[in-house]
C-alpha atoms as a PDB file:
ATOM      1  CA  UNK A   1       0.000   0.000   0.000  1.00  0.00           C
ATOM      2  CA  UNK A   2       1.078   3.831  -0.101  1.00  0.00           C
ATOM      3  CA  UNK A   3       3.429   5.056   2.582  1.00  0.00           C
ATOM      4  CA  UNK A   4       2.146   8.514   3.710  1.00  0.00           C
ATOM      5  CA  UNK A   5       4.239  10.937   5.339  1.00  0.00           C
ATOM      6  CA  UNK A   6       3.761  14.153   7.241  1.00  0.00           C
ATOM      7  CA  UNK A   7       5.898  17.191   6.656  1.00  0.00           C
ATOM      8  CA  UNK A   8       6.747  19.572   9.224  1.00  0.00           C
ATOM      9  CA  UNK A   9       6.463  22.591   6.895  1.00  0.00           C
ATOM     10  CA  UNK A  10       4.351  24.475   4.414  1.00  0.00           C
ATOM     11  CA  UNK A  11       3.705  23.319   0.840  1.00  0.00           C
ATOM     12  CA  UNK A  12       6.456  24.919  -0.651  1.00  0.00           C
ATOM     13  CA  UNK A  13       9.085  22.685   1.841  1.00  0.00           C
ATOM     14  CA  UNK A  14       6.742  19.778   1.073  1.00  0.00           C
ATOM     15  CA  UNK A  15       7.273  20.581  -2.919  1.00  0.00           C
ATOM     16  CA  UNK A  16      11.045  20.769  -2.228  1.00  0.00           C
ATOM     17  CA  UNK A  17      10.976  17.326  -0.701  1.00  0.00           C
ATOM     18  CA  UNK A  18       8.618  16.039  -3.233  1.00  0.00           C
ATOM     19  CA  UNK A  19      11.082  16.642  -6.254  1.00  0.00           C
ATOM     20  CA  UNK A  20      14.068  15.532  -4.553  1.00  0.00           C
ATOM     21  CA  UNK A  21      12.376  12.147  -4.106  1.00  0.00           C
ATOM     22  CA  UNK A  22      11.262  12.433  -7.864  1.00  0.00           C
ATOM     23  CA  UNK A  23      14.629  12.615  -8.613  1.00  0.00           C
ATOM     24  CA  UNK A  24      15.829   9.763  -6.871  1.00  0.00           C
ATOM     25  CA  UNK A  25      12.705   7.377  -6.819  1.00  0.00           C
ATOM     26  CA  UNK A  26      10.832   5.454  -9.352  1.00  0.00           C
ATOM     27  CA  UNK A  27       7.657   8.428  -8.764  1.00  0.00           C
ATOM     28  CA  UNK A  28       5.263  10.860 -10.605  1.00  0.00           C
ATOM     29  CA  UNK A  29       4.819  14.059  -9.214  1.00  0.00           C
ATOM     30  CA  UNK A  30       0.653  14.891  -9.721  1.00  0.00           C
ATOM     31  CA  UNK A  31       0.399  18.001  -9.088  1.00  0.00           C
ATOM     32  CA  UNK A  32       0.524  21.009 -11.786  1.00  0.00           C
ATOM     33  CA  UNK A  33       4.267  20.955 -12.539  1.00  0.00           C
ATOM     34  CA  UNK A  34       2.933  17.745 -14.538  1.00  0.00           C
ATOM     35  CA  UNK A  35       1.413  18.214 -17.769  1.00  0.00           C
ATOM     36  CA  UNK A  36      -1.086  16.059 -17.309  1.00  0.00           C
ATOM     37  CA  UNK A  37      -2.735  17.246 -14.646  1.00  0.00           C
ATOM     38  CA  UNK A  38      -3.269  20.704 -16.545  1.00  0.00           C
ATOM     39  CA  UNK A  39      -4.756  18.395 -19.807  1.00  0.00           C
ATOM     40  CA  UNK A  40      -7.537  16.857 -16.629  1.00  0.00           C
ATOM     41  CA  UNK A  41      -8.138  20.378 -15.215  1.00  0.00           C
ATOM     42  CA  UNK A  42      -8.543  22.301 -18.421  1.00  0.00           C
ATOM     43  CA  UNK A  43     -11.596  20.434 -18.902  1.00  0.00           C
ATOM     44  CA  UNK A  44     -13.857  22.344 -16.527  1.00  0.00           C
ATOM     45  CA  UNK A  45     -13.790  25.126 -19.170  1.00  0.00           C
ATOM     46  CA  UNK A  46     -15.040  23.174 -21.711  1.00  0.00           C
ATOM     47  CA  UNK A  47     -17.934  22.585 -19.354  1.00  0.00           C
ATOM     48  CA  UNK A  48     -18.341  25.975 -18.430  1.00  0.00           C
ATOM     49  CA  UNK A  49     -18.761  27.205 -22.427  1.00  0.00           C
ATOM     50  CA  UNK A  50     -21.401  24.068 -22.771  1.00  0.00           C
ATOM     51  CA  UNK A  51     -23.170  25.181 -19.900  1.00  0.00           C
ATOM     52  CA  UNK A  52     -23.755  29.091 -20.697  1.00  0.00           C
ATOM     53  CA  UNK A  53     -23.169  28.382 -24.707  1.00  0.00           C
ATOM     54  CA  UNK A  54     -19.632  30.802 -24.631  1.00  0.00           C
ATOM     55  CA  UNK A  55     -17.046  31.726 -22.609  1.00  0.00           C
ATOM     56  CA  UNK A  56     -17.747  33.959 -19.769  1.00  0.00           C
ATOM     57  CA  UNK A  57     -16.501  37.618 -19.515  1.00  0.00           C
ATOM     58  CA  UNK A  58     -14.134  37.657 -16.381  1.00  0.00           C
ATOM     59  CA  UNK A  59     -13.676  34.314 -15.008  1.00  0.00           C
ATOM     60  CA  UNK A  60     -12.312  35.034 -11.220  1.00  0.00           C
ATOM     61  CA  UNK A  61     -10.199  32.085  -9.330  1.00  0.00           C
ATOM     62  CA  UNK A  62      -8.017  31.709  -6.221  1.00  0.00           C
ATOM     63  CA  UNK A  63      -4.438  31.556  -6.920  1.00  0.00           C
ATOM     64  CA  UNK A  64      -1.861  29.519  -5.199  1.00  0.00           C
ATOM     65  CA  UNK A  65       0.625  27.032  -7.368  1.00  0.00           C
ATOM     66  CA  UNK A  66      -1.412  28.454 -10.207  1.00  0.00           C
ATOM     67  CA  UNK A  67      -2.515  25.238 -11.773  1.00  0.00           C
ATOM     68  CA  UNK A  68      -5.828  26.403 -11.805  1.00  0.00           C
ATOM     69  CA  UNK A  69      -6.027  29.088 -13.654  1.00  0.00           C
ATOM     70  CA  UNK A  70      -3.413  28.264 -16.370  1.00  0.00           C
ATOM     71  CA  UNK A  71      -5.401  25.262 -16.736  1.00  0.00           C
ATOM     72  CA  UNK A  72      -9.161  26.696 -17.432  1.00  0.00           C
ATOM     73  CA  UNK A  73      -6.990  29.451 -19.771  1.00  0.00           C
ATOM     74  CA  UNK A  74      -6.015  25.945 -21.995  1.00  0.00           C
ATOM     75  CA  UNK A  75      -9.109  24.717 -21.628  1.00  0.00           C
ATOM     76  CA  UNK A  76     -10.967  27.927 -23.004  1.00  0.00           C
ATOM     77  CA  UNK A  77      -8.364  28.357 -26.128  1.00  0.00           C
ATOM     78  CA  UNK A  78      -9.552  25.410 -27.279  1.00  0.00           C
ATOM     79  CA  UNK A  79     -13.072  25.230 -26.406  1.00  0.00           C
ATOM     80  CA  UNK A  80     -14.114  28.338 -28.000  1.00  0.00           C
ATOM     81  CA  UNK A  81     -12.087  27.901 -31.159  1.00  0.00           C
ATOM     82  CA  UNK A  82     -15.504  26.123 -31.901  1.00  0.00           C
ATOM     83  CA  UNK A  83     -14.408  23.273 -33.458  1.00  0.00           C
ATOM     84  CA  UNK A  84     -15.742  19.605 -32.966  1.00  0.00           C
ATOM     85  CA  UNK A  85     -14.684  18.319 -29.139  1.00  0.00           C
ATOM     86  CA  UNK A  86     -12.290  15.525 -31.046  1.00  0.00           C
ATOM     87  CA  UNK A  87     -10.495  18.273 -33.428  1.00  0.00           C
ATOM     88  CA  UNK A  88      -9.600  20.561 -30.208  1.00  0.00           C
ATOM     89  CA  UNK A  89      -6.405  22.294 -31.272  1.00  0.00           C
ATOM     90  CA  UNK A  90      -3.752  21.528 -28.372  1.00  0.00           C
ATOM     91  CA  UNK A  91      -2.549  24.921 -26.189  1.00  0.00           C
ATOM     92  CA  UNK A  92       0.979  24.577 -24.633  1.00  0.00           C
ATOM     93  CA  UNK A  93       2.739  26.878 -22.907  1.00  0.00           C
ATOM     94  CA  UNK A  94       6.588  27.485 -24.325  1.00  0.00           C
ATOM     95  CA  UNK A  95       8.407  28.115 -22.073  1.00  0.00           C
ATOM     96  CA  UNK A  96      11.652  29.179 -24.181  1.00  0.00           C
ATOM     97  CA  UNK A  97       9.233  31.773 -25.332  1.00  0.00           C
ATOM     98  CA  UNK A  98       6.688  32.862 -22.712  1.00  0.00           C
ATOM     99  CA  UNK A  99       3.906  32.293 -24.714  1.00  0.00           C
ATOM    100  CA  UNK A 100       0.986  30.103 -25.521  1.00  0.00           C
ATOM    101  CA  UNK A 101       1.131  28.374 -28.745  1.00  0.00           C
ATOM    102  CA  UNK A 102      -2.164  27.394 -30.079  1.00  0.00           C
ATOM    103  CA  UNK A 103      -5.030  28.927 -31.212  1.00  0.00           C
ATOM    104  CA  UNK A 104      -6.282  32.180 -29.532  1.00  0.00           C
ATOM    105  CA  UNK A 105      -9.674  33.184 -30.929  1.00  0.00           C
ATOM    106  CA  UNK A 106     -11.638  35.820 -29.959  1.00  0.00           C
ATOM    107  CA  UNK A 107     -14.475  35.305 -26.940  1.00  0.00           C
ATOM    108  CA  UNK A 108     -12.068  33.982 -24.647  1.00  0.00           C
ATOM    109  CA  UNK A 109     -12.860  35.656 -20.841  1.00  0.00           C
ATOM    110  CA  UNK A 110     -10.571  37.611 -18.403  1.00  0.00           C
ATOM    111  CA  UNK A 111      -8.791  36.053 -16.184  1.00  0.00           C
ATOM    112  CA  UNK A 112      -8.609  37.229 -12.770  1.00  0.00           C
ATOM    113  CA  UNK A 113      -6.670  35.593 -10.214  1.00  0.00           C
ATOM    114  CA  UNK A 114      -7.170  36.385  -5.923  1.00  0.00           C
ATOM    115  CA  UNK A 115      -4.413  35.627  -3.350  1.00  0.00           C
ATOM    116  CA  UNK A 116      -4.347  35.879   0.191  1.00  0.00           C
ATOM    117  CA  UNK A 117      -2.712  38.820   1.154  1.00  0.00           C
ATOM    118  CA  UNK A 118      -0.152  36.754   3.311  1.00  0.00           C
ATOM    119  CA  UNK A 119       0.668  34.260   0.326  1.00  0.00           C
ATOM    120  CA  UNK A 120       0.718  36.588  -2.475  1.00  0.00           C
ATOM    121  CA  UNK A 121       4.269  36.483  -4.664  1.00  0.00           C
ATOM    122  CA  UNK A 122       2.258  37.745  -7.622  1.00  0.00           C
ATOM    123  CA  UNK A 123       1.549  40.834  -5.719  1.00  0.00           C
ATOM    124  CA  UNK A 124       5.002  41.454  -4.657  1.00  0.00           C
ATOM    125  CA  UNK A 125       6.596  40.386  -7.799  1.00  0.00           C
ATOM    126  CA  UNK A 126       8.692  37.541  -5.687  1.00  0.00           C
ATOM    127  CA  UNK A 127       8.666  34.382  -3.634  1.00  0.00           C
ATOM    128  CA  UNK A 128       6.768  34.366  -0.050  1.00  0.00           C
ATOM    129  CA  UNK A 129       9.033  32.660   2.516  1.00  0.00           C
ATOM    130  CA  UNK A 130       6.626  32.284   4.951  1.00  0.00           C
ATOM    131  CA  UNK A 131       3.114  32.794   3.932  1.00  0.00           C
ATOM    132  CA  UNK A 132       0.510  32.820   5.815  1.00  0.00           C
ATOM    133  CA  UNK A 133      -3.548  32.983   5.280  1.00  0.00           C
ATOM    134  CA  UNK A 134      -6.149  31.029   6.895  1.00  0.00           C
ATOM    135  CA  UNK A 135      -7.257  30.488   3.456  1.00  0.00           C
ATOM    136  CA  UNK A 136      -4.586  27.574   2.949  1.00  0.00           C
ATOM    137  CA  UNK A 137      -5.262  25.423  -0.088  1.00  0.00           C
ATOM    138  CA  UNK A 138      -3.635  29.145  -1.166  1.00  0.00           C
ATOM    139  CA  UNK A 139      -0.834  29.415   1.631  1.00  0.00           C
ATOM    140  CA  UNK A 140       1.854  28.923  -1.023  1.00  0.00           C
ATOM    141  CA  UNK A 141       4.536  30.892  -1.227  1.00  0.00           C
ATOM    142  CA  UNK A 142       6.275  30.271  -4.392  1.00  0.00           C
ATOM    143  CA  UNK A 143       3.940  28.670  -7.193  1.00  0.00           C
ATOM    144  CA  UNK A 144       5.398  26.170  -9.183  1.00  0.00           C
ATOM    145  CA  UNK A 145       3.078  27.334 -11.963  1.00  0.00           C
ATOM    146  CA  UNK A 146       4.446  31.045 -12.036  1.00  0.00           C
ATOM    147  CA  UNK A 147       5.238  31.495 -15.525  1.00  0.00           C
ATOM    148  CA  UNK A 148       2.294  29.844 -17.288  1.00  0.00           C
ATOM    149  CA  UNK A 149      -0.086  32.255 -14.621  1.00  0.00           C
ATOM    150  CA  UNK A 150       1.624  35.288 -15.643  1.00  0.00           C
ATOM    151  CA  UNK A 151       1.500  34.345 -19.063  1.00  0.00           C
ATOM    152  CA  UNK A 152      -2.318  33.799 -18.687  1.00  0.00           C
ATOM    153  CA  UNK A 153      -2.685  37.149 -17.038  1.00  0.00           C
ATOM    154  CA  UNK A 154      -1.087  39.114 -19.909  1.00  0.00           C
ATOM    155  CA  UNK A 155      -2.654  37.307 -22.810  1.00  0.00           C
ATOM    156  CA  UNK A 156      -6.224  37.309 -21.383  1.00  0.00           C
ATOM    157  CA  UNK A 157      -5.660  41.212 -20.348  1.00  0.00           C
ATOM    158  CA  UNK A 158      -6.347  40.230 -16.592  1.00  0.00           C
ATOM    159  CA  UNK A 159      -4.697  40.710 -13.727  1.00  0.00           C
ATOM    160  CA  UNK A 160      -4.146  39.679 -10.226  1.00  0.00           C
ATOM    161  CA  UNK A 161      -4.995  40.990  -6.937  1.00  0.00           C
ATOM    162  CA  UNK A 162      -5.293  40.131  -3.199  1.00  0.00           C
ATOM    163  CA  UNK A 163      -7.447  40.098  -0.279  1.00  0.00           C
ATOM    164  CA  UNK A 164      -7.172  39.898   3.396  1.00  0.00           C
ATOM    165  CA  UNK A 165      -7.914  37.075   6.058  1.00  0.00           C
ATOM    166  CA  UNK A 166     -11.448  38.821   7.256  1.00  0.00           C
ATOM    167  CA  UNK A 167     -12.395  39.771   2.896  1.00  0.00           C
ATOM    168  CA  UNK A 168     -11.910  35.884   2.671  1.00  0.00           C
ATOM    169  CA  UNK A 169     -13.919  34.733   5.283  1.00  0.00           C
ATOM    170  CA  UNK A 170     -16.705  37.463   5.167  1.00  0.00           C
ATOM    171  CA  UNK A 171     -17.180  36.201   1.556  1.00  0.00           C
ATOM    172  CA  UNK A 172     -17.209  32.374   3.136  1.00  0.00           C
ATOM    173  CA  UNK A 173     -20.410  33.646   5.348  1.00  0.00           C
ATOM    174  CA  UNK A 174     -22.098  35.126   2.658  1.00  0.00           C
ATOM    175  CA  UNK A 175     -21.728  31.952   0.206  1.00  0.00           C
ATOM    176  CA  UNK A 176     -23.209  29.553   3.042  1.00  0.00           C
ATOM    177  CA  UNK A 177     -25.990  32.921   4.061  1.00  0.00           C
ATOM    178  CA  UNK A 178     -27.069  33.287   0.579  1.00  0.00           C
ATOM    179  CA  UNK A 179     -26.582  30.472  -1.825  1.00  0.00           C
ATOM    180  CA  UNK A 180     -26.332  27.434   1.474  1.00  0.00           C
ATOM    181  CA  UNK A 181     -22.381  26.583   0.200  1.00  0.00           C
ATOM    182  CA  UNK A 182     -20.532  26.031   2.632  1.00  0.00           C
ATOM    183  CA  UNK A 183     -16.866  26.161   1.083  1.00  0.00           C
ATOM    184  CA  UNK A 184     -13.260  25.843   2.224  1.00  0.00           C
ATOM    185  CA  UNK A 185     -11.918  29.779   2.470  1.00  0.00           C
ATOM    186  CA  UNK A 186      -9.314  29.473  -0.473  1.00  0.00           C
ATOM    187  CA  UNK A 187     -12.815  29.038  -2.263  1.00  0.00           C
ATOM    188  CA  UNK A 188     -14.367  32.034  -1.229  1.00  0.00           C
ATOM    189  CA  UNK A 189     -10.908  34.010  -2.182  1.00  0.00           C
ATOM    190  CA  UNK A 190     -12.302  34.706  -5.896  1.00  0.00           C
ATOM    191  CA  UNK A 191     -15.780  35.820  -4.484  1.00  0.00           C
ATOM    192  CA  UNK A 192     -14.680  38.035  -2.132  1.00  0.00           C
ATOM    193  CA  UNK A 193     -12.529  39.860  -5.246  1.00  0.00           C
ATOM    194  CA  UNK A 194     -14.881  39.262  -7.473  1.00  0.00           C
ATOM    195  CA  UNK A 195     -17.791  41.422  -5.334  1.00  0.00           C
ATOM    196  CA  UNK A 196     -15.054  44.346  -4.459  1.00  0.00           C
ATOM    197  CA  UNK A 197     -14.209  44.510  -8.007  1.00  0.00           C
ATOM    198  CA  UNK A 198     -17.246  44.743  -9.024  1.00  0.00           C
ATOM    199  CA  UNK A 199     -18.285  47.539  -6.340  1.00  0.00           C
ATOM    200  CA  UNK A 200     -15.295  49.317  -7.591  1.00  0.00           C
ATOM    201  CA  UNK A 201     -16.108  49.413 -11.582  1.00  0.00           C
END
């Protein structure tokens, strides 16, 4: 069976670890430094088009490794080049040249991406050695999907921004008060930006 082991650290010392035993052991890292787990994720956009018949305008996530959002931007390059689901033209990010190569048609949403204040290396344009947030599916200091993220950012015309502990957890109440989700804060990250952005313009 699997051996599981506890770290005594955040994610980012549990990534280092993780790597170093990548390199040395017969392994797969799963998380979004592997392709594949990008190719599984971008698949929620393609749901997201079916279900309101295009892309949305803004589409708003929590950011911490950054898998997320550099995923749904694949997924939405390709969904809403409207072509039949088996001809989907691949996206993949080049990293010799910063860019997405693919198709890029027009329709495709703005992507908006919400860190905790206390774990947010976009924001200060460099790693987090400690972070901190209660919000901690998005306690990560040092994203292992940096480039492809600010690569989304710049070709969607989006941007990134963060929020503070109480933002986080005021938008938490409000999901379960409203709508009767109850969801992990990380989750509630891109509603609480979402709601100040829009209050702002």
């Amino acid at each position: 069976g699997a051996i599981t082991m506890q770290i005594r650290g955040n994610f980012d010392d549990g990534m280092r670890l993780v790597k170093e035993v990548a390199d040395q052991a017969p392994v797969t890292i799963v998380n979004s430094i592997n392709p594949y787990r990008l190719q599984g994720q971008k698949t929620i956009a393609y749901e997201i088009v079916e279900a309101l018949g295009r892309a949305p305008d803004y589409h708003c996530l929590p950011v911490g490794n950054a898998g997320n959002i550099t995923a749904h931007w694949m997924g939405y390059t390709e969904a809403v080049a409207n072509q039949p689901a088996d001809q989907f033209e691949q996206v993949v990010y080049d990293a010799a040249t910063d860019q997405f190569t693919g198709p890029k048609p027009e329709g495709l949403p703005t992507m908006v991406g919400y860190q905790a204040s206390g774990a947010a290396p976009f924001l200060r344009g460099a790693p987090v050695e400690k972070p901190e947030t209660v919000a901690t599916a998005i306690r990560i200091g040092n994203p292992q999907s940096w480039n492809h993220a600010k690569a989304v950012v710049r070709d969607s015309k989006g941007w990134f921004d963060e929020l503070q502990d109480s933002e986080i957890l005021e938008a938490q109440r409000l999901l379960s008060m409203y709508e009767g989700v109850f969801v992990e804060p990380a989750s509630a990250a891109s509603i609480g930006g979402a709601i100040r952005d829009i209050k702002a313009g």
